[in-house]
Protein backbone atom coordinates (compact mmCIF):
# COMPACT_ATOMS: atom_id res chain seq x y z
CA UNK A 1 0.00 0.00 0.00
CA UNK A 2 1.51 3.10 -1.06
CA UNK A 3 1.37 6.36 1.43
CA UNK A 4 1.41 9.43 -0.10
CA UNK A 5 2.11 11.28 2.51
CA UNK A 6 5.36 9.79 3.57
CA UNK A 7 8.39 11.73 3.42
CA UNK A 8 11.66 9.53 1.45
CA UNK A 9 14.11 12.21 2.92
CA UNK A 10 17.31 9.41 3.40
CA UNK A 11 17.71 9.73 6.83
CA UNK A 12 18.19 6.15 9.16
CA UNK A 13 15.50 7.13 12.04
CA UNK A 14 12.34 8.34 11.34
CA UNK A 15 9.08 9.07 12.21
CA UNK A 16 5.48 7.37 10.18
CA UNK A 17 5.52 10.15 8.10
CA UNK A 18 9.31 10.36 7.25
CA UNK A 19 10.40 13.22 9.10
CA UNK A 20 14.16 12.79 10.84
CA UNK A 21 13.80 12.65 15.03
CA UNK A 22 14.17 15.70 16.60
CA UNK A 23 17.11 14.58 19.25
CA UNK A 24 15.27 15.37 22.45
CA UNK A 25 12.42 12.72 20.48
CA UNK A 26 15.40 10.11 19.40
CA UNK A 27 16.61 10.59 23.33
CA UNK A 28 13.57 9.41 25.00
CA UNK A 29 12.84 6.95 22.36
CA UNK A 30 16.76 5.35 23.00
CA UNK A 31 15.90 6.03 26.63
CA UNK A 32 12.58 3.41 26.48
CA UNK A 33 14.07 1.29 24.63
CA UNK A 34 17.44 0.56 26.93
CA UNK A 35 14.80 0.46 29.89
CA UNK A 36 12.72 -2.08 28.10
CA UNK A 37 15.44 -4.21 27.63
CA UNK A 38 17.34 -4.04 30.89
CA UNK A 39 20.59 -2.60 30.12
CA UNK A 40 21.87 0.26 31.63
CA UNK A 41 20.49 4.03 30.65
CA UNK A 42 23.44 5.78 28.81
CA UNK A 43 23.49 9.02 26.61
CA UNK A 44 23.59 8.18 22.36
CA UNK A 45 26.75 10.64 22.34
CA UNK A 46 28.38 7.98 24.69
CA UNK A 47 27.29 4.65 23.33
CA UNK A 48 28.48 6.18 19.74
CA UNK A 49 31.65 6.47 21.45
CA UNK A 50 31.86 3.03 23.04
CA UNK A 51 30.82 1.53 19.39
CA UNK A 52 33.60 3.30 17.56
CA UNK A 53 36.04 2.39 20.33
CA UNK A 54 35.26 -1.19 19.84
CA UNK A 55 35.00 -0.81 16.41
CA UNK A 56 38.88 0.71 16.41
CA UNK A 57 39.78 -2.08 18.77
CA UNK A 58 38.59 -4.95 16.92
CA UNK A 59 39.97 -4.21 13.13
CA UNK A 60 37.66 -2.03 11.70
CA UNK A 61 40.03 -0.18 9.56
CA UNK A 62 40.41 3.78 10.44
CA UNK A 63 38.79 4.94 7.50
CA UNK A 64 35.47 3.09 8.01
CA UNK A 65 35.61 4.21 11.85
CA UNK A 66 36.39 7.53 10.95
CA UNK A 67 33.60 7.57 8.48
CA UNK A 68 31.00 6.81 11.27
């Protein structure tokens, strides 16, 4: 079913229509999420850190982490 009112604007997180999160939106979303599956409440600004960290640590090669 096609929805004409949906937005293709190439962002990753979205809203039903389309539209990118607003970050206070994508924080509380993350937030309920991380509560709803038990693991401890940390800010996205952090975890991106952690993942790129790990990412550096484990092989990725630079450019791809320092594409992220």
């Amino acid at each position: 079913m096609s929805n004409a009112v949906y937005e293709d604007s190439g962002y990753v997180v979205l809203d039903e229509l389309g539209h990118p999160f607003k970050t206070d939106k994508l924080r509380r979303e993350a937030q309920k999420l991380m509560e709803a599956a038990g693991v401890c409440r940390v800010r996205l600004h952090d975890a991106r850190h952690a993942c790129l960290s790990w990412m550096a640590n484990n092989g990725v090669p630079d450019t791809v982490v320092s594409s992220v």
